[in-house]
Protein backbone atom coordinates (compact mmCIF):
# COMPACT_ATOMS: atom_id res chain seq x y z
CA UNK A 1 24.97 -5.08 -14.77
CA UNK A 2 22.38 -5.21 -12.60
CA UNK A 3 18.71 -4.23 -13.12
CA UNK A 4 18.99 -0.93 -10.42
CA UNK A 5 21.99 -0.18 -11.99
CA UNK A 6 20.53 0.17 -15.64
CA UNK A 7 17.82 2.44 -13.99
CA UNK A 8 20.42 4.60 -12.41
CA UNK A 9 22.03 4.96 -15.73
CA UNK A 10 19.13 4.71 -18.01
CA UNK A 11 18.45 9.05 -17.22
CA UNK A 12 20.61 11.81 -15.45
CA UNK A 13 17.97 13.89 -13.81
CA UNK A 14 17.44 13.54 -10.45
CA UNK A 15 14.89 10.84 -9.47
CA UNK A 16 13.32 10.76 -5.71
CA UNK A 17 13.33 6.81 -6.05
CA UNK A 18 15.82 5.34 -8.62
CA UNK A 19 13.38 1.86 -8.33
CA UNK A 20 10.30 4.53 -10.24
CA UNK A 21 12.46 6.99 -11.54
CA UNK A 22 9.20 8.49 -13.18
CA UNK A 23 7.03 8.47 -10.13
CA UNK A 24 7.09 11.40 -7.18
CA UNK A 25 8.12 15.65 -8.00
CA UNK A 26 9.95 17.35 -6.43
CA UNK A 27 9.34 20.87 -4.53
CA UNK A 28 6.11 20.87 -2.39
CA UNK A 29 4.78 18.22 -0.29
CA UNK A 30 1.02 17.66 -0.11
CA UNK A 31 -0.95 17.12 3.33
CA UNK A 32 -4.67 16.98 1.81
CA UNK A 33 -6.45 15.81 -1.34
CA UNK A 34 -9.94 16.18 -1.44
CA UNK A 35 -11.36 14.51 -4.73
CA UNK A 36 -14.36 14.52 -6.46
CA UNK A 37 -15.77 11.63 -8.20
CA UNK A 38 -18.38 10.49 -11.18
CA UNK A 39 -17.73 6.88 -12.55
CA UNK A 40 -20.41 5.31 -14.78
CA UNK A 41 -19.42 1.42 -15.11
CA UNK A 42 -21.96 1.29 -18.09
CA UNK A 43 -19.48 2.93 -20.23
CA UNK A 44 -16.12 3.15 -18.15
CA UNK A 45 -15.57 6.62 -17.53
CA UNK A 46 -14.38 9.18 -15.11
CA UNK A 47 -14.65 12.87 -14.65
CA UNK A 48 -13.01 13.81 -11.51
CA UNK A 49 -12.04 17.05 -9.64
CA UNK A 50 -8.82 16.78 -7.40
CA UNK A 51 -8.37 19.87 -4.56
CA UNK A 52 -4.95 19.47 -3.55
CA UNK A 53 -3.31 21.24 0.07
CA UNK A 54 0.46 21.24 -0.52
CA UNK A 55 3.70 23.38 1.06
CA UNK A 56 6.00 24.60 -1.02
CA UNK A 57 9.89 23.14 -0.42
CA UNK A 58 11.61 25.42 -2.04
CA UNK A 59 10.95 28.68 -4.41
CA UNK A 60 8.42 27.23 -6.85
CA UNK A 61 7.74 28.31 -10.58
CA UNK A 62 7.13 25.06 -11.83
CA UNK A 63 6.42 21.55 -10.96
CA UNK A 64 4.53 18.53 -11.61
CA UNK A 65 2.32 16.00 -10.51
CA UNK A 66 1.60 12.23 -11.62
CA UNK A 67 -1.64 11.95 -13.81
CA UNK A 68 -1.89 9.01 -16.08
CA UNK A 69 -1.96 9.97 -19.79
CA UNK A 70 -5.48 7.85 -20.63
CA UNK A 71 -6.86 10.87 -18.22
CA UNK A 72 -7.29 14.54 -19.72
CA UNK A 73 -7.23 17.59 -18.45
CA UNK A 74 -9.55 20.29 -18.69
CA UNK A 75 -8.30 23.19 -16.23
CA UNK A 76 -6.15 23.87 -13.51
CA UNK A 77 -6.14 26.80 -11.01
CA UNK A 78 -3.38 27.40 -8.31
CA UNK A 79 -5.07 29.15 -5.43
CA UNK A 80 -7.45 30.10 -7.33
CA UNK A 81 -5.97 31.66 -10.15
CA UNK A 82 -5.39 29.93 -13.92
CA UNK A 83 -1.19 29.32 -14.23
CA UNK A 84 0.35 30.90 -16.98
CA UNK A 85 0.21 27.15 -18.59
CA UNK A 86 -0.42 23.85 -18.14
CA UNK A 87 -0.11 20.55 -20.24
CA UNK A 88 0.07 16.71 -19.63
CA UNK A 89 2.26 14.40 -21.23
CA UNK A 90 3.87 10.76 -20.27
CA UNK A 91 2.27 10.52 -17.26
CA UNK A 92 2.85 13.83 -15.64
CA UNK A 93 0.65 17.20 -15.57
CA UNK A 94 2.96 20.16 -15.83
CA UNK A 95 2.58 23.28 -14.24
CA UNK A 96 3.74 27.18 -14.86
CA UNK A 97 2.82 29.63 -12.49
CA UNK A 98 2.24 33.24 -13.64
CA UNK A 99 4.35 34.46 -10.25
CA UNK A 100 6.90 32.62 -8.24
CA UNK A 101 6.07 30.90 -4.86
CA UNK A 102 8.30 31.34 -1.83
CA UNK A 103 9.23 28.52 -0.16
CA UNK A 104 7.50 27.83 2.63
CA UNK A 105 3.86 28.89 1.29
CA UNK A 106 0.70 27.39 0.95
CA UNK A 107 -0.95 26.38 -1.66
CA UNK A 108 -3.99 24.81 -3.14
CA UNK A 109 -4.21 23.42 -6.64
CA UNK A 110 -7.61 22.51 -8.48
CA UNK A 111 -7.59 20.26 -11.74
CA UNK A 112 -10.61 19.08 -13.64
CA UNK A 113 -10.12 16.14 -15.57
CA UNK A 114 -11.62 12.84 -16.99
CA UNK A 115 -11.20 9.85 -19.59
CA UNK A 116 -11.42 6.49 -19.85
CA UNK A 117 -9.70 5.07 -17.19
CA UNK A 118 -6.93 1.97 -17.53
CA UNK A 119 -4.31 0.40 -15.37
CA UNK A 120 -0.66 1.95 -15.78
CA UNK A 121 1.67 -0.40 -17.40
CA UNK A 122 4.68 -1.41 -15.40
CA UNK A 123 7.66 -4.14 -15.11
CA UNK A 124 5.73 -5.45 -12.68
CA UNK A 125 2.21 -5.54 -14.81
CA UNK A 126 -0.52 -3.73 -14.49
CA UNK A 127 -1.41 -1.36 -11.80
CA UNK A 128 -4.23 0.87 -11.02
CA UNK A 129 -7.91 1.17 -11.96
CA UNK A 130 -9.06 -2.28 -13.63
CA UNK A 131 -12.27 -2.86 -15.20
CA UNK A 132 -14.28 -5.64 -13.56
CA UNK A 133 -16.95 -7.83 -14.83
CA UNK A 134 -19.54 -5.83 -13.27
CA UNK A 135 -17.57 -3.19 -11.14
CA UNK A 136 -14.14 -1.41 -11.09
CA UNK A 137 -11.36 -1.55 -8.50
CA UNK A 138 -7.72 0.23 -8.04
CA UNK A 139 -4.83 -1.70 -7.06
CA UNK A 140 -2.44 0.92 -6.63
CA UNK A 141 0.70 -0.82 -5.97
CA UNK A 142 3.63 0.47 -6.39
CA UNK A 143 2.53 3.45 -8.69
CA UNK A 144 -0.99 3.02 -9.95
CA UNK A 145 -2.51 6.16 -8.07
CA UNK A 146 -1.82 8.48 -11.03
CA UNK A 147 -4.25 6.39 -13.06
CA UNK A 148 -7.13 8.37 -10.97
CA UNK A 149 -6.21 11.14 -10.00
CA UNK A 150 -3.78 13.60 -10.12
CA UNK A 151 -0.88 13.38 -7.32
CA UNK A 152 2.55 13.03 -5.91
CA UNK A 153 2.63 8.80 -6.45
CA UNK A 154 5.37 8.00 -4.00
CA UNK A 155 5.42 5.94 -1.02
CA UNK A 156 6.86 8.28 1.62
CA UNK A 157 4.00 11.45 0.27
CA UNK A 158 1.50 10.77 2.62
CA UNK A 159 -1.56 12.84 3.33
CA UNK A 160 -5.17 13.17 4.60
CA UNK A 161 -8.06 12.36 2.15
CA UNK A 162 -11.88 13.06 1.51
CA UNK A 163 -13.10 10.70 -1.45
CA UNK A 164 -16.55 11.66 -2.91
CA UNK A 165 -17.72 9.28 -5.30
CA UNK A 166 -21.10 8.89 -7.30
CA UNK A 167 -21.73 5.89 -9.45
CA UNK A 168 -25.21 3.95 -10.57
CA UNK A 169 -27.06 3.67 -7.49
CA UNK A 170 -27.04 -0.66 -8.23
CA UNK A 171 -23.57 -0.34 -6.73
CA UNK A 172 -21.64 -0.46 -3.44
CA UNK A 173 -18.78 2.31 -3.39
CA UNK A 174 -15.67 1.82 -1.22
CA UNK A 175 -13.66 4.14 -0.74
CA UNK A 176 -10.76 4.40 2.19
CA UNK A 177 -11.48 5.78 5.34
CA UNK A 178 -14.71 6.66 7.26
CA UNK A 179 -18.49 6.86 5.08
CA UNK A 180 -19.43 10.45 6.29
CA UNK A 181 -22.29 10.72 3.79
CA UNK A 182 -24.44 8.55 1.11
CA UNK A 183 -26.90 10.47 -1.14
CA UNK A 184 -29.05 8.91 -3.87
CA UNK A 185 -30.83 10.90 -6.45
CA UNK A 186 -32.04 10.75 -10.16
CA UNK A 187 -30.59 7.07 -10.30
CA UNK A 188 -26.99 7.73 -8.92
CA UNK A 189 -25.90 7.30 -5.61
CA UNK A 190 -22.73 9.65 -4.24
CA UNK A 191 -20.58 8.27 -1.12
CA UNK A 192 -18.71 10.32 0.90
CA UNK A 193 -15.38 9.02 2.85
CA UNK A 194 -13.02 10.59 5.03
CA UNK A 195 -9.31 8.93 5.33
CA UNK A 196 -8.05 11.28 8.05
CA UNK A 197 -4.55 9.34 9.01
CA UNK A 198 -1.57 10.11 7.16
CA UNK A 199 -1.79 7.71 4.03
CA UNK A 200 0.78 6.87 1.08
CA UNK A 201 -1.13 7.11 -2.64
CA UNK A 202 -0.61 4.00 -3.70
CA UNK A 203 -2.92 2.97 -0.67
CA UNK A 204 -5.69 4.77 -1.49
CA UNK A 205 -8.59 2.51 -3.56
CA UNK A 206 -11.45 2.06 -5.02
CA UNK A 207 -14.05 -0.90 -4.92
CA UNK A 208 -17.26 -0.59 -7.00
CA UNK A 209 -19.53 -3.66 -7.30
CA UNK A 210 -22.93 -5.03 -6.67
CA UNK A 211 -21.79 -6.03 -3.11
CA UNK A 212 -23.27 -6.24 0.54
CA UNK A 213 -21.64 -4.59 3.86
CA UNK A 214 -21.52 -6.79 6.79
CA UNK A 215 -20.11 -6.65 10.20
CA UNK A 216 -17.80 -9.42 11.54
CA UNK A 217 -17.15 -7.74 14.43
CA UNK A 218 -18.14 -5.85 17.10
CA UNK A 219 -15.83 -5.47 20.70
CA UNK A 220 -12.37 -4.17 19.52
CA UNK A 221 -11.63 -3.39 16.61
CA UNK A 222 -15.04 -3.35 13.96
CA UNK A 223 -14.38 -5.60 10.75
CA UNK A 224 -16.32 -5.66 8.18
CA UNK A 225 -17.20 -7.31 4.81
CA UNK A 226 -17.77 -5.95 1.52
CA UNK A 227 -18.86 -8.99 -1.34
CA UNK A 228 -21.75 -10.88 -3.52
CA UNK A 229 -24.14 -12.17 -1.81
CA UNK A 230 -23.76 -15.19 -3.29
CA UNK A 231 -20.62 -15.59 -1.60
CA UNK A 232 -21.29 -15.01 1.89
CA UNK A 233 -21.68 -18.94 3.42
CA UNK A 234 -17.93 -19.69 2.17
CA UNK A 235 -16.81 -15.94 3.12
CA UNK A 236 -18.40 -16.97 6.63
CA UNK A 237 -16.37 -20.01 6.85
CA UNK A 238 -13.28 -18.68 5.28
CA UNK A 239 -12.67 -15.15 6.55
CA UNK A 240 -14.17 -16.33 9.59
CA UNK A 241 -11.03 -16.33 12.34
CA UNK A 242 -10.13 -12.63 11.50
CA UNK A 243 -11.47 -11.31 15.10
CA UNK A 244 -9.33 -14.48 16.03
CA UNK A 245 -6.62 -13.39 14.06
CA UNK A 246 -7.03 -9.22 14.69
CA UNK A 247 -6.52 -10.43 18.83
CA UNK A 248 -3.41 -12.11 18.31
CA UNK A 249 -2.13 -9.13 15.81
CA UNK A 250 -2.60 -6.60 18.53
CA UNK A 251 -0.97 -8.58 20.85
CA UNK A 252 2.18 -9.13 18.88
CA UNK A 253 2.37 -5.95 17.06
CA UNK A 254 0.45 -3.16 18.83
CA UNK A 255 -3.00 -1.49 18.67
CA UNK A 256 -4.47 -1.65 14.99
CA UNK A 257 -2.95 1.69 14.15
CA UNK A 258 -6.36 2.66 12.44
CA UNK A 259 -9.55 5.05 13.89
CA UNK A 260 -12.23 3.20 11.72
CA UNK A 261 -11.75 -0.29 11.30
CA UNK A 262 -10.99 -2.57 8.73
CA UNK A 263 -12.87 -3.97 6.37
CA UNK A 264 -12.02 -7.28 3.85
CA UNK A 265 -13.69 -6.77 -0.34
CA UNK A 266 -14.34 -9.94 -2.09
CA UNK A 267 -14.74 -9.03 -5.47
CA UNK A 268 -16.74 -11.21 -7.62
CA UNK A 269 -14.00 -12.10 -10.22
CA UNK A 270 -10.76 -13.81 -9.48
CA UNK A 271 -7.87 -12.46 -9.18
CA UNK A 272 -4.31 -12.93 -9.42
CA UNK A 273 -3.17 -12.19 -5.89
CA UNK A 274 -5.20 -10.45 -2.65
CA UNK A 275 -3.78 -6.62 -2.28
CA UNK A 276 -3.52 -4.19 0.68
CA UNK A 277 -4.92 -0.79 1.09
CA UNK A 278 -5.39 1.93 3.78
CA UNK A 279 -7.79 0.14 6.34
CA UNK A 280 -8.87 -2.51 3.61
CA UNK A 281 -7.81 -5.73 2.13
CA UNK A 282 -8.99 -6.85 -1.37
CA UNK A 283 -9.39 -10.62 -2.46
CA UNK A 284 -11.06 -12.29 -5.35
CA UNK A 285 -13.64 -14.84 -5.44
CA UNK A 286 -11.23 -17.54 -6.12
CA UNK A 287 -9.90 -16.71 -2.48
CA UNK A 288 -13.09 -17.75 -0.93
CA UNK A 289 -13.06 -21.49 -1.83
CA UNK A 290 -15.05 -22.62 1.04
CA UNK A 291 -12.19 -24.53 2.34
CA UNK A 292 -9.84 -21.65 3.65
CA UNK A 293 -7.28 -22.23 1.27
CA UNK A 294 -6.31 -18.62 1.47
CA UNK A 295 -6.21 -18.08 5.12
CA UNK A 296 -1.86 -17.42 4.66
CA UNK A 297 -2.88 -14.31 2.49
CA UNK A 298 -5.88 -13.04 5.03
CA UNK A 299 -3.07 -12.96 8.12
CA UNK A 300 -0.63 -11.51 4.99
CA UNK A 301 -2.73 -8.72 4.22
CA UNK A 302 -3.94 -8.09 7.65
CA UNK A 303 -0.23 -7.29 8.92
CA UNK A 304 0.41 -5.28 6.28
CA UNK A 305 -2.16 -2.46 7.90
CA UNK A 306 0.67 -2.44 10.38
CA UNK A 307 3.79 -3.36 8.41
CA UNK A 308 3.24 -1.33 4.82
CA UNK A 309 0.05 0.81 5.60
CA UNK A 310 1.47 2.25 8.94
CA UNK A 311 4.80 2.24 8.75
CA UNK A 312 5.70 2.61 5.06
CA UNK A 313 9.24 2.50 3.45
CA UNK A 314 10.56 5.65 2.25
CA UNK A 315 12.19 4.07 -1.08
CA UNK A 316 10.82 0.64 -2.59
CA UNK A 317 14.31 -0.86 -1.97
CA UNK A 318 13.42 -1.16 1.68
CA UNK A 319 10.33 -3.44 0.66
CA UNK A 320 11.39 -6.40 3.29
CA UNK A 321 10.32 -3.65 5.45
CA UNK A 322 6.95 -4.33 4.25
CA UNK A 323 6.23 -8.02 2.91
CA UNK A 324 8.90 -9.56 5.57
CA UNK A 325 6.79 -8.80 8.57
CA UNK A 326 3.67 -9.53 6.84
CA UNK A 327 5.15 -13.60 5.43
CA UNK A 328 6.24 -13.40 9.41
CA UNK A 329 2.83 -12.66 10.69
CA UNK A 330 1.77 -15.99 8.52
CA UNK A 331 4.34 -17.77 10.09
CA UNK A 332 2.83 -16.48 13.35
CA UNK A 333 -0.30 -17.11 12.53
CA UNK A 334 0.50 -20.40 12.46
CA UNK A 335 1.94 -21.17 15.31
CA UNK A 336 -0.94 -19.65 17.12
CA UNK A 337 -3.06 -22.03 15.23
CA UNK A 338 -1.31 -24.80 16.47
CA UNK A 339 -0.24 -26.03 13.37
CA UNK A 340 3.32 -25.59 11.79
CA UNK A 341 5.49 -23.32 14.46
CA UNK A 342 7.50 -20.14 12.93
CA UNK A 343 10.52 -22.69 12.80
CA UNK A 344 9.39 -24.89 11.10
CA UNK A 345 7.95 -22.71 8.67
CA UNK A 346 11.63 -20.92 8.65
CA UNK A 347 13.43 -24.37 8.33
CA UNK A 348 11.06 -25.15 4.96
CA UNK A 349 11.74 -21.76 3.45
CA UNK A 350 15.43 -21.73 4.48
CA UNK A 351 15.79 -25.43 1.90
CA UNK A 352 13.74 -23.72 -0.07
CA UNK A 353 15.80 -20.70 -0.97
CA UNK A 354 19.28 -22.67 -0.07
CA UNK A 355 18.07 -24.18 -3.77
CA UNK A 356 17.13 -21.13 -5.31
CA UNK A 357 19.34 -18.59 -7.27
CA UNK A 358 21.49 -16.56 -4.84
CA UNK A 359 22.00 -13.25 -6.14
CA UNK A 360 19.54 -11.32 -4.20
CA UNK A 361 20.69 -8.46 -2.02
CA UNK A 362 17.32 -8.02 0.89
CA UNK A 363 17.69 -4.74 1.32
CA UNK A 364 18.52 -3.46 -1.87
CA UNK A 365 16.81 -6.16 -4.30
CA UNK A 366 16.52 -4.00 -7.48
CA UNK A 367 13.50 -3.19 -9.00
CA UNK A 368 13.03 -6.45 -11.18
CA UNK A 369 12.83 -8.35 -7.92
CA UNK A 370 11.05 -5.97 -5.27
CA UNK A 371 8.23 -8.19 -5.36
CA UNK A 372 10.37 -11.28 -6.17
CA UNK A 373 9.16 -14.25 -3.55
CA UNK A 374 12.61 -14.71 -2.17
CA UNK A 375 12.06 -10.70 -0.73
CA UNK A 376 9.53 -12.16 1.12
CA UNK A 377 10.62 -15.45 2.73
CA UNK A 378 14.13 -14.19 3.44
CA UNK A 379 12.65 -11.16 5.03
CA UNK A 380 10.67 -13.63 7.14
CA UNK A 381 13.61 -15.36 8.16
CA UNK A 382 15.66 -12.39 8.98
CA UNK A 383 13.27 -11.80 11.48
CA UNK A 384 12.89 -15.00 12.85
CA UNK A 385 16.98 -15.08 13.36
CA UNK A 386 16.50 -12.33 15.20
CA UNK A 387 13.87 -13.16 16.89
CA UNK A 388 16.16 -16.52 18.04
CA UNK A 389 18.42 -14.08 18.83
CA UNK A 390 16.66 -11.70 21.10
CA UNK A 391 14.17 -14.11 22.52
CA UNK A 392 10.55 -13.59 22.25
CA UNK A 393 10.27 -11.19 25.48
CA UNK A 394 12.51 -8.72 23.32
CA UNK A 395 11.27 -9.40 19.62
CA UNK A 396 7.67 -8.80 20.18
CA UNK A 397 8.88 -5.80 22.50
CA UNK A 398 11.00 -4.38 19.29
CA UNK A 399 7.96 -4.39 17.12
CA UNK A 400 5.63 -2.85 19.31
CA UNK A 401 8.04 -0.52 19.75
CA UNK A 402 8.63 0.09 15.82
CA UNK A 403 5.15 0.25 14.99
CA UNK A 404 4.13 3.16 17.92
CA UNK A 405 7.51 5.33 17.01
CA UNK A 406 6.88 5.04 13.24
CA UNK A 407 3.45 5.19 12.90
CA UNK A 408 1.76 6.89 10.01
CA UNK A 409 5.78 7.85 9.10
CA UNK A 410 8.08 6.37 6.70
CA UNK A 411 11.22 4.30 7.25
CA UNK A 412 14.24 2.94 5.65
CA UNK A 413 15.99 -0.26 6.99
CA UNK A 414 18.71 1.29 8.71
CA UNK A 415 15.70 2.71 10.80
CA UNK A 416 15.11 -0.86 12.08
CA UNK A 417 18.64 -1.78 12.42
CA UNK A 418 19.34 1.13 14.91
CA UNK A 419 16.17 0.22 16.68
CA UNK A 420 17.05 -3.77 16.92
CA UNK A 421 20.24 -2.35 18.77
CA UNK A 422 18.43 -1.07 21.87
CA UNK A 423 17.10 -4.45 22.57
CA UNK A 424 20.55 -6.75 21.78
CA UNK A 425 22.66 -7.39 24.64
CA UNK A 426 25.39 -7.79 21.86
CA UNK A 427 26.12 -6.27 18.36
CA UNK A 428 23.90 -7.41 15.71
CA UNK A 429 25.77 -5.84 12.97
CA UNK A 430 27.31 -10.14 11.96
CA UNK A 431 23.47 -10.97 11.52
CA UNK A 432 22.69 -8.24 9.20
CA UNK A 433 25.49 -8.63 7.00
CA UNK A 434 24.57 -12.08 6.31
CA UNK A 435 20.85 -11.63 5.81
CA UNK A 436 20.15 -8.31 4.31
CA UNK A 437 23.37 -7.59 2.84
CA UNK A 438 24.71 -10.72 1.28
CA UNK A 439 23.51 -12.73 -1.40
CA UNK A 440 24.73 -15.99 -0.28
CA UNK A 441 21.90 -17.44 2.35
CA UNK A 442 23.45 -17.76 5.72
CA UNK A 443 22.99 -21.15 7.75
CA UNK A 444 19.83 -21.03 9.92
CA UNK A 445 21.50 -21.78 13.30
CA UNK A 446 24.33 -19.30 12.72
CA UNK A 447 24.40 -16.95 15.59
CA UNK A 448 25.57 -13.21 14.85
């Protein structure tokens, strides 16, 4: 039986993703949060106020949202007025309202809360708000969002956000989107930030650290750098062929689908693996060896404001969606350098997972293996087949073309199939039965 299977199985209430059966609630959809904010790093702790604009989907007397259960809750008011009740357990703040909502209205839901603040256990580790050596940061993916504030922690919820923050003035606060405001007083300083495009809340982030704010660029689109000081030379040197690397992305892909730039955090402990947020890309200082040993992962994470941030997958099954196009853009990447082309990257991966287990199914890889490596090099080849297939002219066309139609929305794969078809002289259906549907690796050279 198959790990998606024992999911499916494992409860008989409905589920809006059976990959996080617990994540996302049903009935309303949100379009605003406005949180906020009061960490002290000293001691670890939170006390947050979430505002939250939602819709109602259907006549509402109930209904949840994701809040992690290290966070408690002091009060709740919907539009205004206290609910008949409200209590939080396993990872989810129920609601009761006093009256029923009709569907179709508006409504606005305060909660107070605060704790101690801790990643959310998953199958795939850890996920959330981390402690740092001298600092915090969230790395929400896939449902690590509810371990800061309250919300609807699904991929294909996205909505507009205003982040206030305060923390001990010795520390830089990141938050997504535009700095509208920075206040200091009585030894704390508050930022303000407004993410006004549509975003997914597992995308939203937090980086607090004793770190400077550079620019890298100017003409196009602004990059910047958040880090140590004591890192900048090899960050220099390292991160240095972004503007480089931004040019060719906008060329292949489309216009950076983002008002306020993009901006690169170095934190100053290591970490596992670099992570993607709204308009921001987070590595560790173990990725800034001086020798650009990471620069794979700074075109990875770069794409992914595009392919992930942008255009976002409705259900995590469709995750080739996402880290596909952005092991592609590598491959890319490459080529532009004029080192290894796209195929002969594709020709090493294809022996490589020719010798690895063949039981994966790319477009519906269960949740044990969403963020299995073979998701990501066989979504990389998928594309470069049909990239052989179309020609360049008509590939590069295609994703331009899927990144203006879908941006800021959320797509499943047969989304990009139908797409693919308007550019194929031919039916393309032979190619994606072999490569997203199949488990057995299809030969390279095979034409659809």
């Amino acid at each position: 039986m198959t790990a998606r299977k024992r999911v499916a199985k494992k409860s008989s209430a409905p589920v809006i993703d059976p990959y996080l059966p617990e994540a996302g609630n049903f009935g309303y959809r949100v379009s605003r949060y406005e949180l906020e904010l009061e960490y002290k790093v000293a001691i670890n702790r939170l006390a947050g106020a979430a505002s939250i604009t939602a819709v109602t989907l259907a006549e509402l007397k109930t209904f949840t949202l994701d809040l992690s259960s290290a966070l408690s809750v002091t009060k709740v008011t919907v539009d205004g007025k206290r609910p008949a009740q409200f209590r939080a357990s396993h990872g989810k703040l129920h609601i009761t309202l006093a009256d029923r909502l009709p569907a179709g209205a508006a409504m606005t839901v305060a909660v107070r809360y605060g704790g101690t603040p801790r990643p959310t256990r998953s199958r795939w580790g850890s996920v959330g708000f981390e402690e740092l050596t001298e600092g915090a940061l969230v790395a929400g993916q896939p449902n690590g969002a509810s371990s800061w504030f309250p919300c609807d922690d699904h991929p294909s919820a996205k909505a507009s956000f205003r982040v206030q923050i305060a923390t001990e003035s010795s520390y830089f606060a990141l938050a997504n989107g535009k700095l509208l405001a920075r206040r200091a007083r009585a030894g704390m300083t508050t930022w303000v930030y407004e993410q006004a495009e549509p975003t997914s809340t597992y995308l939203m982030t937090l980086q607090i650290g004793v770190y400077d704010r550079h620019r890298m660029a100017k003409n196009g689109v602004e990059i910047f750098a958040v880090l140590p000081d004591r890192l900048r030379e090899r960050f220099d040197h390292d991160f240095g062929r972004q503007p480089e690397m931004m040019k060719l992305f906008t060329k292949r892909f489309g216009p950076y689908p983002l008002a306020n730039g993009y901006t690169v955090v170095v934190t100053d402990d290591e970490l596992e693996i670099p992570l993607e947020a709204q308009g921001i890309s987070i590595f560790g200082a173990n990725h800034c060896d001086g020798r650009r040993g990471s620069e794979r992962l700074i075109a990875h994470e770069l794409a992914h404001q595009w392919f992930g941030n942008s255009v976002t997958v409705q259900r995590w099954r469709h995750i080739w969606l996402h880290e596909g196009f952005a092991c592609y853009a590598e491959w890319l990447w490459s080529e532009h350098c004029g080192e290894r082309t796209a195929d002969q990257w594709a020709r090493h991966y294809h022996h490589r997972l020719k010798s690895s287990p063949q039981d994966l199914v790319l477009a519906d890889p269960g949740p044990d293996d969403m963020f299995d490596d073979r998701v990501y090099k066989r979504g990389a080849l998928t594309l470069h087949a049909l990239r052989r297939h179309l020609g360049d002219t008509r590939f590069f066309a295609l994703l331009q073309d899927w990144t203006e139609r879908h941006r800021h929305a959320s797509v499943v794969t047969d989304d990009f199939v139908g797409l693919a078809a308007q550019y194929a002289d031919d039916s393309l259906r032979a190619l994606w039965t072999a490569w997203l549907y199949n488990t057995r690796v299809p030969a390279l050279d095979s034409g659809p």
